[in-house]
C-alpha atoms as a PDB file:
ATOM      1  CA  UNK A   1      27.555  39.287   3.159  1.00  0.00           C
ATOM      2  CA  UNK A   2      24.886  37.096   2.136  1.00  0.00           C
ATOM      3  CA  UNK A   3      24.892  33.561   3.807  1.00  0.00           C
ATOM      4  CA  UNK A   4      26.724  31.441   0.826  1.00  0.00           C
ATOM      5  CA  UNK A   5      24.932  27.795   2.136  1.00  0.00           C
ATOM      6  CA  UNK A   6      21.315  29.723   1.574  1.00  0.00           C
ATOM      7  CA  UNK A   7      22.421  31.055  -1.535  1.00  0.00           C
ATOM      8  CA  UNK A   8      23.102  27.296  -2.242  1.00  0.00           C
ATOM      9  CA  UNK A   9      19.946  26.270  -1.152  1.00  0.00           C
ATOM     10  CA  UNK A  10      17.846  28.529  -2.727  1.00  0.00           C
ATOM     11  CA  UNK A  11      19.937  28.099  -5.896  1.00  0.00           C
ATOM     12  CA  UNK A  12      18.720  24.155  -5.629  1.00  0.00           C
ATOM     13  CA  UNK A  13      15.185  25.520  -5.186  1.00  0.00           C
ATOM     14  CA  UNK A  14      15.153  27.357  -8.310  1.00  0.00           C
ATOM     15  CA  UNK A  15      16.426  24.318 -10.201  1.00  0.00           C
ATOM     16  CA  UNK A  16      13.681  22.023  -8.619  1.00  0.00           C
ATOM     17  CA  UNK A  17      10.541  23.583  -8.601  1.00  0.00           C
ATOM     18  CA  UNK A  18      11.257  26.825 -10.668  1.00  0.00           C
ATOM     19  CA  UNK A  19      10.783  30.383  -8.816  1.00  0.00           C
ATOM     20  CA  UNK A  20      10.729  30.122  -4.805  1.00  0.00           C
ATOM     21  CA  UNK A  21       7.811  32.433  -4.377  1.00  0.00           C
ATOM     22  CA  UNK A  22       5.888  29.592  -6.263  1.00  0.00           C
ATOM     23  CA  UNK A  23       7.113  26.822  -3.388  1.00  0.00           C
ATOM     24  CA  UNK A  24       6.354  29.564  -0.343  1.00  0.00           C
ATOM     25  CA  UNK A  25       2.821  30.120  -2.170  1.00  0.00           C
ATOM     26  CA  UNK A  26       2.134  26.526  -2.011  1.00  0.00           C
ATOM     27  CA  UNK A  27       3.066  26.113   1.481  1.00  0.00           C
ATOM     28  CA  UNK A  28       0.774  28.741   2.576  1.00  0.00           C
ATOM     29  CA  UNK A  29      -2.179  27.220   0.389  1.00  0.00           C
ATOM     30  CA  UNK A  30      -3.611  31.046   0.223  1.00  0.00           C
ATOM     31  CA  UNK A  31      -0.813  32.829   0.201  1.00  0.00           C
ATOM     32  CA  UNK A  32      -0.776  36.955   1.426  1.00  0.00           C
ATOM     33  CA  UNK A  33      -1.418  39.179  -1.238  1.00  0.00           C
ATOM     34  CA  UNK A  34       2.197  40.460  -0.554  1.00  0.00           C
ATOM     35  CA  UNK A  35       4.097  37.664  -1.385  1.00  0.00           C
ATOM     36  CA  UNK A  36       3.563  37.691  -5.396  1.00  0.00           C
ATOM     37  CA  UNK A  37       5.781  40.162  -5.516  1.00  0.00           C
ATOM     38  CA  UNK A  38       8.473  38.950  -3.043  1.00  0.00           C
ATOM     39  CA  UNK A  39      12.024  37.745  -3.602  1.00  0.00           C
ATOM     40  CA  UNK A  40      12.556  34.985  -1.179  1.00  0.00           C
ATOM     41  CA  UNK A  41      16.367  35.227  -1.450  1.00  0.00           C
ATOM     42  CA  UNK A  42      16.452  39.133   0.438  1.00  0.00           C
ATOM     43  CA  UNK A  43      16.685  38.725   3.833  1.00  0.00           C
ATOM     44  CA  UNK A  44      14.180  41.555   4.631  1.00  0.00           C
ATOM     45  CA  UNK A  45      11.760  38.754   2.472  1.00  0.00           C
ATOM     46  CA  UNK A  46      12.690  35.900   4.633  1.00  0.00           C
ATOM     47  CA  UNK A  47      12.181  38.015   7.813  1.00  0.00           C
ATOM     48  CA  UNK A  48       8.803  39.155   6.904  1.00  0.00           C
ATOM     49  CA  UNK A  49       7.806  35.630   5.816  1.00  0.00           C
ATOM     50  CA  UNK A  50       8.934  33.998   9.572  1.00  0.00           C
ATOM     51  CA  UNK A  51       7.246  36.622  11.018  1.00  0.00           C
ATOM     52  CA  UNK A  52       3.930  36.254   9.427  1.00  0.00           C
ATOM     53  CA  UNK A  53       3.916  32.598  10.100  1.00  0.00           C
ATOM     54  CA  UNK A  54       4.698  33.203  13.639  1.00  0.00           C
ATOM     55  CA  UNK A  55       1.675  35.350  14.361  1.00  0.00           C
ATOM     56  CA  UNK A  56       1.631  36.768  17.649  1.00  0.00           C
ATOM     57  CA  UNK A  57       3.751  33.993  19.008  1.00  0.00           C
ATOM     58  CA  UNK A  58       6.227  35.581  21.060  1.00  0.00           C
ATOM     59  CA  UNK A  59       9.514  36.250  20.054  1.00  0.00           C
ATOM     60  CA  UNK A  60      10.905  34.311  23.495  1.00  0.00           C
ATOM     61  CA  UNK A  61       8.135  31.211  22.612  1.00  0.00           C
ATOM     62  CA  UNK A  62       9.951  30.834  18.957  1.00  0.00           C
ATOM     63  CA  UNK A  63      13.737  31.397  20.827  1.00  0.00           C
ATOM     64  CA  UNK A  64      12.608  28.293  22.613  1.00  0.00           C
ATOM     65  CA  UNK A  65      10.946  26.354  20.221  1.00  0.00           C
ATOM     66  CA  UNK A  66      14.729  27.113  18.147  1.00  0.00           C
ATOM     67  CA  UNK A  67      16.593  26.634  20.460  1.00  0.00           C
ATOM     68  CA  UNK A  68      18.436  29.738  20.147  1.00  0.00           C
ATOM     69  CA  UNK A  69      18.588  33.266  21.751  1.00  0.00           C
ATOM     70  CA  UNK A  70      15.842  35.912  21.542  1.00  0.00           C
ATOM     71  CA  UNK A  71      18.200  38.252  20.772  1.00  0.00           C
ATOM     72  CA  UNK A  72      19.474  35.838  17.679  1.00  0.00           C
ATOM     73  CA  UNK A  73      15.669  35.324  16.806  1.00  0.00           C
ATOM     74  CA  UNK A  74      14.833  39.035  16.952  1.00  0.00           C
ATOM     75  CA  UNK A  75      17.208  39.928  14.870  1.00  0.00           C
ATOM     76  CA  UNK A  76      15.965  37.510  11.756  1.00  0.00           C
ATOM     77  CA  UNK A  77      12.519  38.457  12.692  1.00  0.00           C
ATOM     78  CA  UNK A  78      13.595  41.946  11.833  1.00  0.00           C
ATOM     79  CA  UNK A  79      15.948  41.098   8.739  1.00  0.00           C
ATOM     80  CA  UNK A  80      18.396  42.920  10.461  1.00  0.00           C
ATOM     81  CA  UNK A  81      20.141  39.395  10.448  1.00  0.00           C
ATOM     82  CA  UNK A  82      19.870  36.670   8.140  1.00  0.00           C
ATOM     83  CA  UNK A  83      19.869  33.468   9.235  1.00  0.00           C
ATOM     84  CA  UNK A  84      21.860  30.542   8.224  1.00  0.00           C
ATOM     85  CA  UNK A  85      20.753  27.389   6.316  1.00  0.00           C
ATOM     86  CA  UNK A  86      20.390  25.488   9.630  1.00  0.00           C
ATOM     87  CA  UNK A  87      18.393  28.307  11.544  1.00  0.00           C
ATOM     88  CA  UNK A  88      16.444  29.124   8.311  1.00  0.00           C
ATOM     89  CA  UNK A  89      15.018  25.609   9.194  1.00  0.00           C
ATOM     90  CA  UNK A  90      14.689  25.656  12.452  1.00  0.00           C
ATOM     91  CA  UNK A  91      12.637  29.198  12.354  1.00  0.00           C
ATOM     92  CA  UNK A  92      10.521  27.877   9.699  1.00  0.00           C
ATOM     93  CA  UNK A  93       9.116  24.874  12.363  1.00  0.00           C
ATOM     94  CA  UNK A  94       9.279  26.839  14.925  1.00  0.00           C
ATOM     95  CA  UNK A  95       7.078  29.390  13.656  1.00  0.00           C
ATOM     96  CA  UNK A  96       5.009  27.049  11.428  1.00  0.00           C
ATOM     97  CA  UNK A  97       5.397  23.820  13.135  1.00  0.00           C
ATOM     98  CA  UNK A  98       5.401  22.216   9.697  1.00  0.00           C
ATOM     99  CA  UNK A  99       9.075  22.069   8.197  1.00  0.00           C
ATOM    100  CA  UNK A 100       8.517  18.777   6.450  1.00  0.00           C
ATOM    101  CA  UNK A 101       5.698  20.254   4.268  1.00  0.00           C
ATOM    102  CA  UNK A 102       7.607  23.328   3.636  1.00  0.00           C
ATOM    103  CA  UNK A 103      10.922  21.029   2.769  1.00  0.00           C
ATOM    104  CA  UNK A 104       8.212  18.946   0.512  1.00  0.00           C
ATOM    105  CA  UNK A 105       7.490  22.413  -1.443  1.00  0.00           C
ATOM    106  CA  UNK A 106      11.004  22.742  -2.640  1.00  0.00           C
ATOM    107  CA  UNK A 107      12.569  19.261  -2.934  1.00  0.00           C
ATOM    108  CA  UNK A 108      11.333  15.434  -3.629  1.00  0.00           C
ATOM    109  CA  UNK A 109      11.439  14.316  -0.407  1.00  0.00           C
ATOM    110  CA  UNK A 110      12.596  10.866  -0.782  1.00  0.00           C
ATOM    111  CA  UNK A 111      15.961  12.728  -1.768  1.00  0.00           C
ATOM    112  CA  UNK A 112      16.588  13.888   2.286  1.00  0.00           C
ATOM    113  CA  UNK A 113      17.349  10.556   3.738  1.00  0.00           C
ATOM    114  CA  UNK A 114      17.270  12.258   7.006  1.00  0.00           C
ATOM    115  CA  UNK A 115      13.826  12.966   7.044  1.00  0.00           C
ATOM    116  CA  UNK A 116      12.592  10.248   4.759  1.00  0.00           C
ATOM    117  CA  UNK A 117      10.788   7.931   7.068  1.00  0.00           C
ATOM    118  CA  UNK A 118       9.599  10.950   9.337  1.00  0.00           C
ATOM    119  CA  UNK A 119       7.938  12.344   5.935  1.00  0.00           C
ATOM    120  CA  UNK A 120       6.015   8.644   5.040  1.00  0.00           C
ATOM    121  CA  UNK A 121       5.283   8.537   8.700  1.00  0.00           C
ATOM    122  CA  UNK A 122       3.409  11.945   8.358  1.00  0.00           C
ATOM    123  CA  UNK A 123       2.008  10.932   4.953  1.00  0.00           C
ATOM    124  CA  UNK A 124       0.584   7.347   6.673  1.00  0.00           C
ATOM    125  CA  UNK A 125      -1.210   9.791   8.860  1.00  0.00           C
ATOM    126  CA  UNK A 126      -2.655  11.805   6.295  1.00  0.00           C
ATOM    127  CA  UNK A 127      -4.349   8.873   4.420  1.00  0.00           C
ATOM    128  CA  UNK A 128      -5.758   7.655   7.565  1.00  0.00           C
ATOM    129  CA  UNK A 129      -7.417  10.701   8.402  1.00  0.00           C
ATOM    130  CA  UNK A 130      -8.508  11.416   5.180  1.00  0.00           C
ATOM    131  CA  UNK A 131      -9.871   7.978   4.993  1.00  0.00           C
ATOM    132  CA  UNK A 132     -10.949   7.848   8.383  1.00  0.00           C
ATOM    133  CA  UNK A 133     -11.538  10.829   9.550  1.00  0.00           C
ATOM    134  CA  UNK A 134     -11.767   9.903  13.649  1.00  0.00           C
ATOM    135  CA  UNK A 135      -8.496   8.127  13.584  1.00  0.00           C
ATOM    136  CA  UNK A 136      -7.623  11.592  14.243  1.00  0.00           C
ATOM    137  CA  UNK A 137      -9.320  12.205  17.226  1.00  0.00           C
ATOM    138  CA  UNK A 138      -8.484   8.500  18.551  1.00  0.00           C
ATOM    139  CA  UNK A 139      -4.822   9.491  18.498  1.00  0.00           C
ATOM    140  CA  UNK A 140      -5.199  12.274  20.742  1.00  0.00           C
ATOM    141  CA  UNK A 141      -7.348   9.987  23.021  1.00  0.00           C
ATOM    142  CA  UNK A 142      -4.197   7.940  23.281  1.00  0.00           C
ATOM    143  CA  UNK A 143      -1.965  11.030  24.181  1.00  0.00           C
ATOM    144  CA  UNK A 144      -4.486  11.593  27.915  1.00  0.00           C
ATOM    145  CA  UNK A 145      -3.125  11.222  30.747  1.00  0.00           C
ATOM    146  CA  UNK A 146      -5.815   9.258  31.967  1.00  0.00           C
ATOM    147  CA  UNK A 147      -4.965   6.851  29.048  1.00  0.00           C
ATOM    148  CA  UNK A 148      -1.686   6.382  30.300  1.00  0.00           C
ATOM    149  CA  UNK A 149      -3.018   5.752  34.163  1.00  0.00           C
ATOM    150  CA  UNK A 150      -5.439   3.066  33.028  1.00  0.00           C
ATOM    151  CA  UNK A 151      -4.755  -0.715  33.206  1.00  0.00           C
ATOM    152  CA  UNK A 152      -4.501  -1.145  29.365  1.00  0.00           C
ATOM    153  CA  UNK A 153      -6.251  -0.411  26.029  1.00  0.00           C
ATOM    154  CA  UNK A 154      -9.584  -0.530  25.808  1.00  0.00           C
ATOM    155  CA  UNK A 155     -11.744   0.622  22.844  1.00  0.00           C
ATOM    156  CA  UNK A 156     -15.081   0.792  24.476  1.00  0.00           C
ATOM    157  CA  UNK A 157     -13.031   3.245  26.841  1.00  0.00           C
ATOM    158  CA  UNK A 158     -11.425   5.552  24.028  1.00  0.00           C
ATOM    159  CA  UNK A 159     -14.819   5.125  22.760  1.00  0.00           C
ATOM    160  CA  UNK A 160     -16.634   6.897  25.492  1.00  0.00           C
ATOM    161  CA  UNK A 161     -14.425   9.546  25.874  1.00  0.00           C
ATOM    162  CA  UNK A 162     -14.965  10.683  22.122  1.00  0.00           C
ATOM    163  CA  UNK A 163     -18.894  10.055  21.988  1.00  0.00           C
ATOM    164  CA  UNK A 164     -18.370   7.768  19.186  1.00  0.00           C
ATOM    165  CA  UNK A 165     -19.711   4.068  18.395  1.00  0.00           C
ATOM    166  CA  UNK A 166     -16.910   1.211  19.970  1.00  0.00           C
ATOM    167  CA  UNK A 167     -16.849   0.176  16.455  1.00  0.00           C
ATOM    168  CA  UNK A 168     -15.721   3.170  14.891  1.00  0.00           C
ATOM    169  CA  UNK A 169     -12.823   2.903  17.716  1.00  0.00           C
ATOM    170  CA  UNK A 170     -12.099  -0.599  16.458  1.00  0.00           C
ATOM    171  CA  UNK A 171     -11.828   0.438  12.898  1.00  0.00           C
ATOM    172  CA  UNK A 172      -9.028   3.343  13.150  1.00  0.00           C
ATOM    173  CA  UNK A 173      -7.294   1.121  15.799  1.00  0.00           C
ATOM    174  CA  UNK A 174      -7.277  -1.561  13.628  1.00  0.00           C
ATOM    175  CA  UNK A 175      -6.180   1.350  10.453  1.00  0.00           C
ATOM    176  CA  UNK A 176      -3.511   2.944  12.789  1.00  0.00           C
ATOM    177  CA  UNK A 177      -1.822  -0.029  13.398  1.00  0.00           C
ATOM    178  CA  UNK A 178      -1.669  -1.367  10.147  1.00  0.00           C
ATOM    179  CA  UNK A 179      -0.035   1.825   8.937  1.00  0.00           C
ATOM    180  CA  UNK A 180       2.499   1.818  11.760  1.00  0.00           C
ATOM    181  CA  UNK A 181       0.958   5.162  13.445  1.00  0.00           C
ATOM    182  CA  UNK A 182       0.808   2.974  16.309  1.00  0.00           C
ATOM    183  CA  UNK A 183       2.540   0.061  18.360  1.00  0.00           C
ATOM    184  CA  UNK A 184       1.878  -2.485  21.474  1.00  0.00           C
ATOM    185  CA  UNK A 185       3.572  -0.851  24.399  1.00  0.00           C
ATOM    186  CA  UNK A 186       2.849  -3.476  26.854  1.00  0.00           C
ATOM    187  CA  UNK A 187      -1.157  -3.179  27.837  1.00  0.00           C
ATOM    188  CA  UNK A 188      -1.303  -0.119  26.321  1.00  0.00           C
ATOM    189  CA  UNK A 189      -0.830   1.434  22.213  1.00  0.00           C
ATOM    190  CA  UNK A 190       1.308   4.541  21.886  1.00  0.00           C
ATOM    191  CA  UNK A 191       2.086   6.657  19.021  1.00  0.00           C
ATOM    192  CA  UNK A 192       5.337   6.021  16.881  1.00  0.00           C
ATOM    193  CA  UNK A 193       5.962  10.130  17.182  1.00  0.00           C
ATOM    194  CA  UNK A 194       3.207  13.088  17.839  1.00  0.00           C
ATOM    195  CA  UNK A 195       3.068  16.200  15.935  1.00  0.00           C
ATOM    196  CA  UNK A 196       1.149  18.841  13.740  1.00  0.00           C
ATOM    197  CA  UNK A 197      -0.414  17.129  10.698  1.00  0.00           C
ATOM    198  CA  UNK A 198      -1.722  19.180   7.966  1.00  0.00           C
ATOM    199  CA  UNK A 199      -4.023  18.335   5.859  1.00  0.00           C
ATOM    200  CA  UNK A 200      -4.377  20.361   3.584  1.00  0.00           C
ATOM    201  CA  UNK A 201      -2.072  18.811   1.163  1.00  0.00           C
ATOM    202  CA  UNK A 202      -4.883  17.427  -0.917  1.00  0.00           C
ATOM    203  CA  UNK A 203      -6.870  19.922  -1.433  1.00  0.00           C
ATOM    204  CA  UNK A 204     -10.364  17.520  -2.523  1.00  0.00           C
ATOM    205  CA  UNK A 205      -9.154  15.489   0.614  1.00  0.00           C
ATOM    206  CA  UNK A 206      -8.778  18.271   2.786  1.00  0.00           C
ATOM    207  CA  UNK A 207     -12.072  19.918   2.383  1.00  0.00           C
ATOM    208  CA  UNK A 208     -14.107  16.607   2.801  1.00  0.00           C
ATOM    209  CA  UNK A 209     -12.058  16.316   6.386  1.00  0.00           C
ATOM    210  CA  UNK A 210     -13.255  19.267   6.921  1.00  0.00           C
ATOM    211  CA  UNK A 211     -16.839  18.787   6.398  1.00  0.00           C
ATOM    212  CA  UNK A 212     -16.645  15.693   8.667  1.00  0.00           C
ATOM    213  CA  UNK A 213     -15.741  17.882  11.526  1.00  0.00           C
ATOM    214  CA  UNK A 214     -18.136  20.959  10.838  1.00  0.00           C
ATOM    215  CA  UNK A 215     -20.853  17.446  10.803  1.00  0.00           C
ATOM    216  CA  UNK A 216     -19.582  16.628  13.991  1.00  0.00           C
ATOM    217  CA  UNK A 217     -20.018  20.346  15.203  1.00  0.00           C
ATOM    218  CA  UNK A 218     -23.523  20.188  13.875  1.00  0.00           C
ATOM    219  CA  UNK A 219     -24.752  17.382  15.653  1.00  0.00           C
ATOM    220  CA  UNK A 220     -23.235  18.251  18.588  1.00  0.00           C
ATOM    221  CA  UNK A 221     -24.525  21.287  18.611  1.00  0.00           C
ATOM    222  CA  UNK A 222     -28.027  20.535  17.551  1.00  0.00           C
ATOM    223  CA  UNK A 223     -28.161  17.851  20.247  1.00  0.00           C
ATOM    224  CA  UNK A 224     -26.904  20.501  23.058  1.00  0.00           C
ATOM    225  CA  UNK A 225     -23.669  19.720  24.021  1.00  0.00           C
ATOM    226  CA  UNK A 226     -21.035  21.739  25.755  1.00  0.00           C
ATOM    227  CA  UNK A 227     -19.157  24.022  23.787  1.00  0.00           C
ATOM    228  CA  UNK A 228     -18.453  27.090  22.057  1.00  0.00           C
ATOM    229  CA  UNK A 229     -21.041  27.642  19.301  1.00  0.00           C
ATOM    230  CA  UNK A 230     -20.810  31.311  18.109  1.00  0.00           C
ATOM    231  CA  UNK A 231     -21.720  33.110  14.907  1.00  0.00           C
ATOM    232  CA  UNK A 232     -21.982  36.451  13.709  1.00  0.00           C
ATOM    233  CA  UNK A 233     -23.661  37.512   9.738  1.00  0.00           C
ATOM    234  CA  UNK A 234     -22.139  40.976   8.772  1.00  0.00           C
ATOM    235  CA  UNK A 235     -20.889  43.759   6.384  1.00  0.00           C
ATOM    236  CA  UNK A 236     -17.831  45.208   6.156  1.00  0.00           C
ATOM    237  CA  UNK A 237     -15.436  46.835   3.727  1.00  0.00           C
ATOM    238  CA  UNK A 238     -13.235  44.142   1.085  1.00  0.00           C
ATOM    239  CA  UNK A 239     -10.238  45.750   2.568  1.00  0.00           C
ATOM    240  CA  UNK A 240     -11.620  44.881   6.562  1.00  0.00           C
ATOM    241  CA  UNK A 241     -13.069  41.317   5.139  1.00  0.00           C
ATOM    242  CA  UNK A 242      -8.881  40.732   4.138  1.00  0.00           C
ATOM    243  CA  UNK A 243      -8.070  41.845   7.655  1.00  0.00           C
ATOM    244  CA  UNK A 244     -10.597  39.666   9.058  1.00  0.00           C
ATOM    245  CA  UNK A 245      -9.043  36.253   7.037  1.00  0.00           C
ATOM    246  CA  UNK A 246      -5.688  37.770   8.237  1.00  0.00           C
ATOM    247  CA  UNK A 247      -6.507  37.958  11.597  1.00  0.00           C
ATOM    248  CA  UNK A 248      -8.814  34.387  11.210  1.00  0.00           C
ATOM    249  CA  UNK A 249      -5.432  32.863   9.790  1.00  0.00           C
ATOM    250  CA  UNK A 250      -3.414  34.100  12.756  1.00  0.00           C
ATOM    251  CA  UNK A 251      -5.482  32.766  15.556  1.00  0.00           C
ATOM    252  CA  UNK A 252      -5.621  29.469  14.021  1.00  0.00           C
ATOM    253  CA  UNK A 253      -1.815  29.888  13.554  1.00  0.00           C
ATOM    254  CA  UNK A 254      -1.231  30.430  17.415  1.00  0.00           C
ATOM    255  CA  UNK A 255      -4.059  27.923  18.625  1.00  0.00           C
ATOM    256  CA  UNK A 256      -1.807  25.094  16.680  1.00  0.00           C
ATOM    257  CA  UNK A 257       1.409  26.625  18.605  1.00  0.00           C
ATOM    258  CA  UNK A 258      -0.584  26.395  22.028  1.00  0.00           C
ATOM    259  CA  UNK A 259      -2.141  22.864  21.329  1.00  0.00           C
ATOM    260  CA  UNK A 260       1.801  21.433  20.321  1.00  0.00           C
ATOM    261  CA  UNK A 261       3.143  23.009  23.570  1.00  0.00           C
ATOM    262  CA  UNK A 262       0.302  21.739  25.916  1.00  0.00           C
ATOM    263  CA  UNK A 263       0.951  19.483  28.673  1.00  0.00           C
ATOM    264  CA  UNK A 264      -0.677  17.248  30.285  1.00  0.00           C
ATOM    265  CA  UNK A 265      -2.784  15.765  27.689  1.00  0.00           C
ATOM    266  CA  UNK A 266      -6.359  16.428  29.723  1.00  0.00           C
ATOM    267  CA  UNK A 267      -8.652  17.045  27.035  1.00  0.00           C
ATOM    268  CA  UNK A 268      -9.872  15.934  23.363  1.00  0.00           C
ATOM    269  CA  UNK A 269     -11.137  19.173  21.805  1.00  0.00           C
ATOM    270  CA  UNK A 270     -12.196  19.671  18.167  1.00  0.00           C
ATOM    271  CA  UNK A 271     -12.126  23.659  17.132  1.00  0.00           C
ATOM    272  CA  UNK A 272     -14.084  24.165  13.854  1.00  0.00           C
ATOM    273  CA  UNK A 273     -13.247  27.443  13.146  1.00  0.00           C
ATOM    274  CA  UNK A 274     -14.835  28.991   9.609  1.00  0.00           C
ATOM    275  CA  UNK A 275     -15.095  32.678   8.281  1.00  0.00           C
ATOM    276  CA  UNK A 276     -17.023  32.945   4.632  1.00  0.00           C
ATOM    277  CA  UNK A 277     -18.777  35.382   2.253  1.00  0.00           C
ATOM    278  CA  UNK A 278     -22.237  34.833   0.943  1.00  0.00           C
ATOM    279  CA  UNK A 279     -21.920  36.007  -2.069  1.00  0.00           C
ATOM    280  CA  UNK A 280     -21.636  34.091  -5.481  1.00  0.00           C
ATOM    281  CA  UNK A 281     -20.278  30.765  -4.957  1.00  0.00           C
END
């Protein structure tokens, strides 16, 4: 029998934004080919859309992330069980690691007072980074280890360890604060909560954050610094070019799931990761 509460759910879906396959295509921003066609209220739909946006994220890694068995979690991976209201959630940011966007897709968000202030927190730390693009990077500078060991803040230190001006250091400091992203914890500043923040959202926003950081790549690369700076021009069939922006979509999927899991904080990487025709723009 088919789960009445998701029934109800998607029911309120369909009142608030119109088809559900429109609020799934938005929260994928370039949605599979596949899903046009989907119903999002068949089981064997909702399985196949957890398990693309799982990747190759194993099916213990996402039991964990649930908190709930693999044997539970294989079975809704598989449609061979649907999942209730609840675990629908708790699938969708465990596979995605971005429930409040997908929520955001289907409902006006200031309607869920339970995840109100943890959606304006997330939306303070869009702005910033759209604004400011290394408030980003600062943040994650605040999450080291050897942040933690040190004495107390100091922005000439976070500085350093980014390859940035002090200034620029000062500036998002200064920005993070304001917005709330961050508080005084005794000598040091620590982050009101962590987590995955996309940015897509805005698409116009989006694209010039991403330019900052393929900038960044470029001068770090053209000025020899460590890293990985590969490339590879090509041909290939349309139908491998889609495989190749499925497969570029999945390792960016599962490099997210790695980075949220990783502990100790040791490192402040920036992967720039791009895959593009050159044909007509």
């Amino acid at each position: 029998m088919r789960n009445i509460r998701q029934n109800l759910f998607f029911a309120f879906a369909y009142n608030m934004v119109g088809v559900p396959v429109a609020a799934w295509a938005r929260f994928y921003r370039t949605p599979p080919p596949w899903l046009a066609d989907a119903d999002p209220t068949r089981p064997a739909t909702v399985a196949r859309l957890l398990d693309d946006l799982r990747g190759a994220v194993p099916v213990v890694e996402i039991a964990r992330r649930a908190g709930r068995s693999r044997f539970a979690v294989a079975r809704w991976l598989s449609g061979d069980a649907e999942p209730r209201l609840p675990d629908l959630l708790r699938m969708v940011e465990a596979t995605s690691l971005r429930l409040l966007d997908w929520l955001a897709c289907f409902v006006e968000m200031d309607q869920l007072p339970s995840v109100r202030e943890a959606w304006r927190r997330l939306e303070a730390e869009r702005r910033a980074a759209y604004e400011l693009p290394w408030t980003q990077a600062v943040l994650r500078v605040l999450e080291l280890a050897a942040y933690s060991a040190r004495a107390g803040h100091d922005d000439a230190w976070v500085a350093a360890q980014l390859g940035v001006p002090e200034a620029d250091v000062t500036t998002a400091v200064a920005t993070l604060l304001a917005a709330g992203q961050l508080v005084p914890r005794g000598a040091h500043l620590r982050l009101v909560e962590s987590g995955t923040t996309d940015t897509r959202r805005d698409a116009a926003s989006g694209r010039r954050l991403k330019a900052h950081w393929a900038r960044v790549g470029l001068e770090r690369l053209e000025a020899g610094a460590d890293g990985l700076f590969s490339y590879n021009v090509f041909s290939v069939s349309h139908a491998d070019h889609a495989r190749l922006r499925e497969l570029h979509l999945a390792y960016f999927r599962e490099l997210r799931a790695i980075v949220a899991q990783s502990t100790p904080g040791e490192a402040v990487v920036v992967a720039n990761v791009q895959l593009f025709g050159l044909g007509p723009r």
